[in-house]
Protein backbone atom coordinates (compact mmCIF):
# COMPACT_ATOMS: atom_id res chain seq x y z
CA UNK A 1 -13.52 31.62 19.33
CA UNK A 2 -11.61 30.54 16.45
CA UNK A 3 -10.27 33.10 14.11
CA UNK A 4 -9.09 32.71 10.80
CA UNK A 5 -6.83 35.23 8.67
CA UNK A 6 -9.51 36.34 5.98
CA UNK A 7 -8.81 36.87 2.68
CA UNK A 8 -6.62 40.17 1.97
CA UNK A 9 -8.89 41.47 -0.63
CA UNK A 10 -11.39 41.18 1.15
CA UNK A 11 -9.91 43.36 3.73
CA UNK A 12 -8.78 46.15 0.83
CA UNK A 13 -12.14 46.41 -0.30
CA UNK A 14 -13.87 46.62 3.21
CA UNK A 15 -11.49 49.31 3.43
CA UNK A 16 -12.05 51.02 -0.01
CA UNK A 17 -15.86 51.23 0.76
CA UNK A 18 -15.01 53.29 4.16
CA UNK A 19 -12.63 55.76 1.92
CA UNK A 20 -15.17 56.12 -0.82
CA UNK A 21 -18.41 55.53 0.79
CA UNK A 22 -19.60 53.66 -2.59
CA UNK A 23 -19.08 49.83 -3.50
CA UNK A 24 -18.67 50.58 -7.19
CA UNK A 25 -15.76 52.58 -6.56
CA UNK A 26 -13.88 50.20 -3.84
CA UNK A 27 -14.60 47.43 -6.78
CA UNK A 28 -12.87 49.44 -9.17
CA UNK A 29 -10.16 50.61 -6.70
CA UNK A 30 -9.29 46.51 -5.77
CA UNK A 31 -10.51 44.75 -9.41
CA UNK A 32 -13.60 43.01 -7.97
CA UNK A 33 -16.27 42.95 -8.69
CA UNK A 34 -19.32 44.63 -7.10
CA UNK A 35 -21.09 41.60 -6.38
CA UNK A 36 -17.30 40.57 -4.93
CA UNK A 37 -17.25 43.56 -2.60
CA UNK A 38 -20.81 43.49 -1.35
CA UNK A 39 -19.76 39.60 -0.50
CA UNK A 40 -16.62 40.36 1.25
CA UNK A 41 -18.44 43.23 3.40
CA UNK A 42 -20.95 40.26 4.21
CA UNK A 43 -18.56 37.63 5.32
CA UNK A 44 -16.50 39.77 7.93
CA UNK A 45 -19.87 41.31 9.13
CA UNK A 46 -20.96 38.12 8.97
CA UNK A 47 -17.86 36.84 11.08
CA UNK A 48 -17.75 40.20 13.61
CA UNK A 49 -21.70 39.72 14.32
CA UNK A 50 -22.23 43.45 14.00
CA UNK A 51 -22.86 46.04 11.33
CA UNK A 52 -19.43 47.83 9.97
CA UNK A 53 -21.41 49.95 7.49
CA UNK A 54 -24.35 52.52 7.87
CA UNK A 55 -26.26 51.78 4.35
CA UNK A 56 -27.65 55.41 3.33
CA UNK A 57 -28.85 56.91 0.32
CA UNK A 58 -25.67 58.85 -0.17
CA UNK A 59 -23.39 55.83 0.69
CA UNK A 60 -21.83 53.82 3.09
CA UNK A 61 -20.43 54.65 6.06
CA UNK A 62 -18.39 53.33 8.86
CA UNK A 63 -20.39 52.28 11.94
CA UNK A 64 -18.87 52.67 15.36
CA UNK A 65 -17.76 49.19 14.95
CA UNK A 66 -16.29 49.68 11.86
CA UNK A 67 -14.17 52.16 12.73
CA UNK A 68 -13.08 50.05 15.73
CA UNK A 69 -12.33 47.21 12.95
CA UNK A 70 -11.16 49.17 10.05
CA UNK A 71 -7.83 50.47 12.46
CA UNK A 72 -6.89 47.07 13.16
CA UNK A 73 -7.45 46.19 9.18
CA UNK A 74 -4.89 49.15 8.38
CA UNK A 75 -2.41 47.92 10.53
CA UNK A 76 -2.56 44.68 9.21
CA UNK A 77 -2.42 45.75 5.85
CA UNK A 78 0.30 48.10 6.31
CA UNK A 79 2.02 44.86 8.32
CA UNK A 80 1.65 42.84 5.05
CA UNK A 81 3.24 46.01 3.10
CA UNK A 82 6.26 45.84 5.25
CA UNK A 83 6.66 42.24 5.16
CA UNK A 84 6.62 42.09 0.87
CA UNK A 85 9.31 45.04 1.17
CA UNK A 86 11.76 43.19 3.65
CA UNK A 87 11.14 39.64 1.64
CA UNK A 88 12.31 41.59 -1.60
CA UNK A 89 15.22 43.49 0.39
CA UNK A 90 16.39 40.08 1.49
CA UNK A 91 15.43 37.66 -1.49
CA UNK A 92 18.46 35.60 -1.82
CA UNK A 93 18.48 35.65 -5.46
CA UNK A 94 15.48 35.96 -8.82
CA UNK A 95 12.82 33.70 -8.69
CA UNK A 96 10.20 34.04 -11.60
CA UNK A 97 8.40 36.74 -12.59
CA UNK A 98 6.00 38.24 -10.06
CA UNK A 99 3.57 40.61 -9.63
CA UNK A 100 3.93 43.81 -7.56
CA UNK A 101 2.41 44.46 -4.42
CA UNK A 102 1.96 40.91 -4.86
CA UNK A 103 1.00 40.95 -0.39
CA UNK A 104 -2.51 42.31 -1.92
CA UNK A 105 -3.43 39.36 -4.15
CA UNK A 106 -2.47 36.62 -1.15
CA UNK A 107 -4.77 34.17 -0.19
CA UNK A 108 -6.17 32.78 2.93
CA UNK A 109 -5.02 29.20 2.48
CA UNK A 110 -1.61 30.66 0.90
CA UNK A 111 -0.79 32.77 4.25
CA UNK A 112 -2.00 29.88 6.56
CA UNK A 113 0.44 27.33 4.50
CA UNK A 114 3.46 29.64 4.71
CA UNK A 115 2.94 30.41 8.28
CA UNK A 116 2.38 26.48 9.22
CA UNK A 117 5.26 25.45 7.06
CA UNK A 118 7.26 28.23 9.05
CA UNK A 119 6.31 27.12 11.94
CA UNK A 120 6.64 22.99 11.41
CA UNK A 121 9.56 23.26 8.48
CA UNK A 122 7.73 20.39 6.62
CA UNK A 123 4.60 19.97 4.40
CA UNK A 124 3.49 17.12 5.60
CA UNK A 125 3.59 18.59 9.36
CA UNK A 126 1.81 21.37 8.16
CA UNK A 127 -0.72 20.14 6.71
CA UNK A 128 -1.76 18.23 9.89
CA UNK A 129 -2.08 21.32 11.45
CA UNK A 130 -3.97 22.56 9.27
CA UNK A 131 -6.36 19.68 9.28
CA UNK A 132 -5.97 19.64 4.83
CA UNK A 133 -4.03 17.39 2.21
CA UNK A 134 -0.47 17.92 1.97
CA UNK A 135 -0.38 18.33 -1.85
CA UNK A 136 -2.88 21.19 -1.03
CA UNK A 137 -0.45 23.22 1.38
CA UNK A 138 2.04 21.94 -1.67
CA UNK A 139 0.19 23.88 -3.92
CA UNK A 140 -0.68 27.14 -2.21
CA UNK A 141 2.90 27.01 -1.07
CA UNK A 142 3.90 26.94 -4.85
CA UNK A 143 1.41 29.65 -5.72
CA UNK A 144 2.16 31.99 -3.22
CA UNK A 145 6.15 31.61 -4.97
CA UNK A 146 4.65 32.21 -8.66
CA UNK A 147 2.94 35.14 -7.02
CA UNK A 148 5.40 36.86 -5.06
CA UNK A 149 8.50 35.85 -8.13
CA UNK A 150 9.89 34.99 -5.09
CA UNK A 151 12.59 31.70 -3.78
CA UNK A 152 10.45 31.04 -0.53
CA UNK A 153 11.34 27.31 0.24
CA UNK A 154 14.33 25.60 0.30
CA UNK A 155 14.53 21.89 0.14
CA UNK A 156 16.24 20.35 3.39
CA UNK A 157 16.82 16.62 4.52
CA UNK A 158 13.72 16.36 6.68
CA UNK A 159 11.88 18.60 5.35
CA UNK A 160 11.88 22.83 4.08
CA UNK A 161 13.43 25.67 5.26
CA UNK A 162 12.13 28.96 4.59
CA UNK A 163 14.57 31.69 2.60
CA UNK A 164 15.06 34.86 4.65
CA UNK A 165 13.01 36.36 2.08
CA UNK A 166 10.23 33.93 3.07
CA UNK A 167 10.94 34.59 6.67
CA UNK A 168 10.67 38.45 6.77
CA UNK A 169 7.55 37.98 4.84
CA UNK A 170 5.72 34.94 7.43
CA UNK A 171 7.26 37.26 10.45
CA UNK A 172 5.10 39.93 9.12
CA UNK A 173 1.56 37.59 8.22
CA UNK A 174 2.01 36.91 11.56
CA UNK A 175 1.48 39.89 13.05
CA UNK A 176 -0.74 40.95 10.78
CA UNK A 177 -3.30 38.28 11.98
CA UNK A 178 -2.61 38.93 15.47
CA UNK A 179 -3.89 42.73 14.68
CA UNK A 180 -7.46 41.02 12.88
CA UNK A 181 -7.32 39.32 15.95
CA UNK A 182 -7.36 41.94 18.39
CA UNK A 183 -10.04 44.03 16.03
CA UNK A 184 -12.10 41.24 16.58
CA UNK A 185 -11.36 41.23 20.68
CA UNK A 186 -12.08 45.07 20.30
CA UNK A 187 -15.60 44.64 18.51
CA UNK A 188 -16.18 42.16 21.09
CA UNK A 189 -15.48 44.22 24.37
CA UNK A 190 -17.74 47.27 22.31
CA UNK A 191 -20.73 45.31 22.40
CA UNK A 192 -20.68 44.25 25.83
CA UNK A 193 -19.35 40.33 24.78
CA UNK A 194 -15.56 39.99 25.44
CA UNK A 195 -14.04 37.18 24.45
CA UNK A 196 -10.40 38.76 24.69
CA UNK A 197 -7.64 36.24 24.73
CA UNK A 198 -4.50 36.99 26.50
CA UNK A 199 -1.62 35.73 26.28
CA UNK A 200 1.39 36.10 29.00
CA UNK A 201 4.61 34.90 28.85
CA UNK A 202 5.21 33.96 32.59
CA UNK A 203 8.59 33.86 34.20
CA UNK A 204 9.26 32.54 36.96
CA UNK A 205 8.99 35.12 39.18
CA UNK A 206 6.08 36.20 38.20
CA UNK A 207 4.02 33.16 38.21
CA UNK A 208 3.55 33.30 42.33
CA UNK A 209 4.16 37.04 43.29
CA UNK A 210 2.46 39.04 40.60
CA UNK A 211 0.40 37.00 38.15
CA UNK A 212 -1.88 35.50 40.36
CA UNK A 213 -2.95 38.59 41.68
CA UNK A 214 -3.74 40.82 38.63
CA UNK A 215 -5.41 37.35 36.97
CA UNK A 216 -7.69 37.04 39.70
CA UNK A 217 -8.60 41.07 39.78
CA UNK A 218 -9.26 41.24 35.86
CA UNK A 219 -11.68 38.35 36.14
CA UNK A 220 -13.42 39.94 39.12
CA UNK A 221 -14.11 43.02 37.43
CA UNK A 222 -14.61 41.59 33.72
CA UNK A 223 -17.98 39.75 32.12
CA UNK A 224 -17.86 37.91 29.20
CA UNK A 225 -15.93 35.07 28.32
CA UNK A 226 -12.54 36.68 28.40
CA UNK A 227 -9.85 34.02 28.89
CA UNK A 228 -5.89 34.21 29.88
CA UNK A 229 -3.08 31.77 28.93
CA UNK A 230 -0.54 31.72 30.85
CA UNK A 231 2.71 30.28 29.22
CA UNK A 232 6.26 29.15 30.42
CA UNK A 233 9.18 28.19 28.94
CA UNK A 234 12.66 29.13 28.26
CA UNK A 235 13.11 33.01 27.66
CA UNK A 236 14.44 32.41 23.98
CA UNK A 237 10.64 30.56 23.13
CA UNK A 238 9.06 33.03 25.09
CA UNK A 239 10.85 36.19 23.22
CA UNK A 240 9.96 34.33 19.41
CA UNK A 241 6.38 33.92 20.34
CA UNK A 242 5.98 37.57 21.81
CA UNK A 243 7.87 38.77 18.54
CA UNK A 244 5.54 36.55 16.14
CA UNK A 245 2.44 37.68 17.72
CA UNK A 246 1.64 34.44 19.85
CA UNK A 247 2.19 36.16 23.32
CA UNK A 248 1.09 39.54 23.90
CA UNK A 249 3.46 40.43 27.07
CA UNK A 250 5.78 38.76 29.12
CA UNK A 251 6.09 39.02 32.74
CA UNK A 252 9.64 38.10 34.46
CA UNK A 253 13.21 39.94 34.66
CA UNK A 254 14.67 41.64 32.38
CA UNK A 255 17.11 41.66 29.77
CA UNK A 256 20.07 43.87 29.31
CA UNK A 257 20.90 44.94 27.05
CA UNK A 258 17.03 44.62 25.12
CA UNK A 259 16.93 41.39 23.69
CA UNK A 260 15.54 42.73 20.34
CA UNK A 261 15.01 46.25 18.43
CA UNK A 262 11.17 45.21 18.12
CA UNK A 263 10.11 45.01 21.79
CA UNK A 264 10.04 46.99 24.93
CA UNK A 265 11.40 46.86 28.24
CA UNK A 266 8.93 48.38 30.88
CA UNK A 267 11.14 47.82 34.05
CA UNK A 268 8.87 47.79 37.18
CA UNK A 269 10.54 47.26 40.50
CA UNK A 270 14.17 45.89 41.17
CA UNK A 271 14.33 42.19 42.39
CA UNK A 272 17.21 41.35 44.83
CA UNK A 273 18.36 37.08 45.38
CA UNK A 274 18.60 35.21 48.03
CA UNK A 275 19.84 31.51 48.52
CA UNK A 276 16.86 29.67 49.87
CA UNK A 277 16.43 25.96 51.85
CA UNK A 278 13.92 24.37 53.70
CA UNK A 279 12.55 25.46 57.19
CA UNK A 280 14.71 22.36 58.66
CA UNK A 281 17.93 22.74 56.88
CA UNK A 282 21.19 22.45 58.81
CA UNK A 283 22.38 25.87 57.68
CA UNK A 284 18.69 27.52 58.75
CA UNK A 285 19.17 29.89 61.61
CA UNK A 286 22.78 29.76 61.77
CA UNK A 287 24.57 32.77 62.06
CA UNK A 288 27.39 34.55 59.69
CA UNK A 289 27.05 32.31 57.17
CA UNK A 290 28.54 32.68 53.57
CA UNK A 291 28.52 31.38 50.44
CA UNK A 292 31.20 28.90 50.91
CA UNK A 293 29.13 27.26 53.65
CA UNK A 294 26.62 26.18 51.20
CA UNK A 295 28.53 24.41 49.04
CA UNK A 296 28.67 21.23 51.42
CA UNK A 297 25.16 20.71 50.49
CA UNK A 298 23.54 20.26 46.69
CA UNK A 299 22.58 22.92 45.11
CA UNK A 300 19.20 23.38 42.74
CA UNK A 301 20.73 25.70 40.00
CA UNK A 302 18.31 27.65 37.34
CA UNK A 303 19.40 27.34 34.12
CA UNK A 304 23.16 29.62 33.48
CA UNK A 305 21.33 31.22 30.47
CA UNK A 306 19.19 32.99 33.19
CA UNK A 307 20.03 36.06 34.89
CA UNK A 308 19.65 33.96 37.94
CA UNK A 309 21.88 31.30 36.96
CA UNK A 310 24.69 34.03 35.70
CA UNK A 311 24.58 35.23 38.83
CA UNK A 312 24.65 31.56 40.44
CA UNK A 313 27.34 30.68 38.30
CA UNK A 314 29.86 33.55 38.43
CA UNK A 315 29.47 33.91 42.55
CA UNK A 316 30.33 30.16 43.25
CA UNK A 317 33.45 30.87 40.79
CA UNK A 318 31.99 27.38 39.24
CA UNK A 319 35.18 26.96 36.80
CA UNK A 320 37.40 27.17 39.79
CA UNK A 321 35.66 24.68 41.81
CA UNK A 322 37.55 20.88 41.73
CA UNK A 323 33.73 19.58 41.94
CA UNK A 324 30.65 21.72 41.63
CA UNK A 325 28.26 21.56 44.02
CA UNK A 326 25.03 21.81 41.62
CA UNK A 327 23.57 18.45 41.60
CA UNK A 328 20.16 19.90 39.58
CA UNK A 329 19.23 22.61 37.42
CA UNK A 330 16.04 23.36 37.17
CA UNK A 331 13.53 26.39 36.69
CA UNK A 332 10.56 24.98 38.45
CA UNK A 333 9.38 25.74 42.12
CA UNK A 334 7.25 22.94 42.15
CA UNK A 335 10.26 21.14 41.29
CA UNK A 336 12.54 22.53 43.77
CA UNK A 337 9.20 22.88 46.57
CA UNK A 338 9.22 18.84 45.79
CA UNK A 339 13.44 18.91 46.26
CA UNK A 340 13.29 20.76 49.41
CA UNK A 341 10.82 18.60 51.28
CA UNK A 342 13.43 15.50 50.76
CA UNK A 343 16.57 16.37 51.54
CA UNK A 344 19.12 19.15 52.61
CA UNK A 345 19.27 21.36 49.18
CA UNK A 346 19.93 25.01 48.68
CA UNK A 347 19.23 26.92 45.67
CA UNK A 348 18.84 30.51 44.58
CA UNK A 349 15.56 32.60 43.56
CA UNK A 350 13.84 36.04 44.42
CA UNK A 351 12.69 36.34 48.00
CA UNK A 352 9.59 37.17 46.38
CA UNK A 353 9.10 33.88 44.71
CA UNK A 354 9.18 31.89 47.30
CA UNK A 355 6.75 34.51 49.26
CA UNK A 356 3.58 31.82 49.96
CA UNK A 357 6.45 29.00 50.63
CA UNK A 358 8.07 30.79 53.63
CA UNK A 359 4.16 31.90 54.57
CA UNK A 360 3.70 28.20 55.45
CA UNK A 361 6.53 27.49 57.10
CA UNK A 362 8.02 25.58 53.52
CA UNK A 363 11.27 27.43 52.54
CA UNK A 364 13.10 30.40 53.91
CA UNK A 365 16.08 32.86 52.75
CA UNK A 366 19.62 31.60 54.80
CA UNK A 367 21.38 35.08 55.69
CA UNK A 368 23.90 35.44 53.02
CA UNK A 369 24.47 38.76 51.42
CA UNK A 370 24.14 38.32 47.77
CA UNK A 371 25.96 41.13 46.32
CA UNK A 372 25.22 43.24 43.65
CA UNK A 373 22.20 40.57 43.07
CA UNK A 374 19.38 43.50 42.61
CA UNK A 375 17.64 42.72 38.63
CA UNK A 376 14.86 44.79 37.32
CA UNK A 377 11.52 42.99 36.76
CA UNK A 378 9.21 44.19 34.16
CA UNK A 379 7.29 44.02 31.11
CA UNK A 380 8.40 42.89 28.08
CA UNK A 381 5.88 43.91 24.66
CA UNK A 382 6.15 44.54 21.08
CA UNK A 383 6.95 48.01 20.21
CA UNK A 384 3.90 48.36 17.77
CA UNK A 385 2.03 46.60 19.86
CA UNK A 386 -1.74 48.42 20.74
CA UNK A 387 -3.28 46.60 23.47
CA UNK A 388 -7.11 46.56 23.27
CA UNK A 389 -9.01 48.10 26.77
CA UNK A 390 -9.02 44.89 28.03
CA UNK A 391 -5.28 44.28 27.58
CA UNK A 392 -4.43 47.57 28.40
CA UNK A 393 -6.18 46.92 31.88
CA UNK A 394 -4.47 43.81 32.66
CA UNK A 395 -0.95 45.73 32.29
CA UNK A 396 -2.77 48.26 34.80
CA UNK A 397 -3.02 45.64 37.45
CA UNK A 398 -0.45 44.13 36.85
CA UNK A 399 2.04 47.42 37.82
CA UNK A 400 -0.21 47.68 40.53
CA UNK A 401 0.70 43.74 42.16
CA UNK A 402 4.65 45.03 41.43
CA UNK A 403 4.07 48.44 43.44
C-alpha cells in the first residue's frame, strides 16, 4: 500500500472537527471553508477505508478509528511544529517575508519536493522520483521558500544543498509522515486487515541468529498482508534511515557511547568473538594456539569502523605489523562462507553468527581466547518512536530469540 503525506490542512481540520464536534467551527478555526472541511474528512476516510466520525444530531464525533488516527495526526503535527521552530533557530540568515506557523499552510507536493530534493540534492533527480516535471518540484520548492521567508536551497556544482534551516525542517516532515504512516498500519491491524510494514535494520549478527527466528514466528501468528524489510548496510546508512523514519529498529551490536541523542539503546545479551576457519583448516584442532599463529594465513577482516573490526584491528597491533595479514575486508558471511570453502582463511565474527555454518560441518571457532571481546547486542529505536501492536510484537519476539 502506497501512502502519501496528505495535505496538512487537511489534517488540522480533521482534527478541529474531533475538538469541536462541529465542521463550521473547525472551518473557522483552520480558514476553510465548510465545504473544504467536509472534503478533507472525505478524502482521508476515503484513504483509511473506515469511518473517523460518528455523524449525530449534536455533532461529530470520533469513531474508534478515529481516535486510533487522530493520535498519530497529533504527533505529526506537533513533528511539523518542531521542525518550523528548529529551521528558524538555525536559518542561516533573512530570507523574505514569511508567514508564521508557516508548517500549517504546507502542501503535499511542497513537503514531497523538499524531502526528495533532500534526499537526491538535485531537482532534476527529484523529480524522477517523484515521477513529475522538474520545473514543478522547481516551483513547489520555491513556494515552500516564499512561504516559510526562509533560505532553504543553496545552489551547488551538481546540483542543491539544503541550508540547515531546510534540513531541521525535512528531518522533521520526515517523521512526521512516518507517524501518518503508522496511523494508517494501526487502522489497519483494528479492522482485522494488517498491512503493517516493518522495517529492520539488520546487522550482521543478527541476520542468522535472531532475525530469522522472530520473522518466521510473527508471520505464523499474523493474518493479513503484513510485510518485513529487512535492510543491510553500513551502520552510518543504517543509523540516518532509523533517524529519518525509513527503518523502524535496528538489530546488531551496539554503540558506545549512543550514537545519537534521538535514539535508544535496548542492550539484550552480551556477544563474545571468536576467530573462525573452515572445518579443514590447518590450524583446526590444534592445540594452544594464539593469535600470532594465525597470521601465517589471510585474514577476512570486517570493516575497522565496526566494533568487530576495532577489535580485529587493535589485537593484531596492525600498525606494528611489517605486512598485515588481512588480505579482505568484508562484512558478508556469504562472502566469507564462499572464502572459506577455497582456501585456508581465518577471520573474526560472533560464535553465534556462524551458528548454522558450524551445524553443517562449514566453519568452526579455532581455540584462541579473545580477550575482553564480550559487546552488547541490542536494539537500536527512535526515542519518540510508538510502535503500533504489530511492531511492538515483533520487538517481543525478537528479545525472546536473544534470551
Amino acid at each position: 500500500m502506497t501512502i502519501l503525506f496528505p495535505n496538512v490542512r487537511h489534517l488540522l481540520a480533521v482534527q478541529e472537527v474531533a475538538a469541536r464536534s462541529r465542521i463550521n467551527l473547525a472551518a473557522a478555526a483552520v480558514h476553510l471553508s465548510q465545504p473544504a472541511v467536509t472534503q478533507a474528512v472525505a478524502k482521508l476516510e476515503a484513504a483509511l477505508s473506515a469511518r473517523l466520525f460518528d455523524r449525530r444530531p449534536e455533532g461529530m464525533f470520533p469513531t474508534e478509528v478515529g481516535e486510533i488516527f487522530l493520535r498519530r495526526v497529533a504527533r505529526a503535527l506537533d513533528l511539523l511544529k518542531e521542525g518550523e521552530r528548529l529551521a528558524r533557530k538555525k536559518a542561516p540568515r533573512p530570507g523574505p517575508a514569511g508567514r508564521r506557523d508557516f508548517h500549517r499552510l504546507t502542501t503535499a507536493v511542497q513537503l514531497r519536493a523538499l524531502t526528495a530534493v533532500a534526499q537526491t540534492g538535485n531537482f532534476s533527480h527529484a523529480a524522477q522520483q517523484l515521477g513529475v516535471s522538474q520545473p514543478a518540484v522547481h516551483r513547489a520548492a520555491r513556494d515552500l521558500e516564499r512561504l516559510s521567508g526562509l533560505v532553504f536551497f543553496d545552489p551547488v556544482r551538481r546540483g542543491v544543498m539544503l541550508t540547515p534551516a531546510a534540513e531541521a525542517f525535512a528531518h522533521n516532515v520526515r517523521l512526521a509522515r512516518a507517524e501518518i504512516r503508522q496511523g494508517y498500519y494501526e487502522v489497519g491491524e483494528y479492522l482485522g486487515r494488517d498491512s503493517t510494514r516493518i522495517a529492520v535494520g539488520a546487522m550482521p549478527l543478527s541476520r542468522t541468529a535472531i532475525l530469522p527466528g522472530a520473522i518466521d514466528r510473527l508471520l505464523s501468528e499474523s493474518a493479513g498482508r503484513l510485510q518485513l524489510h529487512c535492510v543491510d548496510g553500513p551502520y552510518g546508512a543504517l543509523l540516518r534511515d532509523l533517524r529519518f523514519g525509513e527503518l523502524d529498529v535496528l538489530v546488531g551490536a551496539l554503540r558506545d557511547p549512543v550514537p545519537a541523542d534521538d535514539v535508544v539503546q535496548e542492550p539484550l545479551f552480551e556477544d563474545t568473538l571468536s576467530v573462525v576457519a573452515a572445518r579443514d583448516h590447518p590450524l583446526a584442532g590444534q592445540p594452544n594456539l594464539t593469535l600470532e599463529d594465525t597470521l601465517a594465513y589471510p585474514w577476512i577482516a570486517p570493516p575497522q569502523p565496526t566494533p568487530t573490526g576495532t577489535y580485529l584491528y587493535e589485537s593484531l597491533r596492525i600498525p606494528q605489523l611489517p605486512d598485515t595479514p588481512v588480505r579482505v575486508v568484508a562484512n558478508s558471511l556469504v562472502l566469507v562462507r564462499g572464502l572459506m570453502m577455497r582456501g585456508d582463511y581465518v577471520t573474526i565474527m560472533s560464535h553465534k553468527q556462524i551458528e548454522v555454518e558450524q551445524q553443517y560441518g562449514i566453519m568452526s571457532p579455532l581455540p584462541i581466547d579473545l580477550g575482553d571481546s564480550a559487546r552488547p547486542i541490542g536494539l537500536t529505536y527512535r526515542a519518540n518512536w510508538r510502535p503500533t501492536p504489530t511492531q511492538a510484537r515483533f520487538l517481543d519476539l525478537i528479545r525472546e530469540q536473544a534470551v
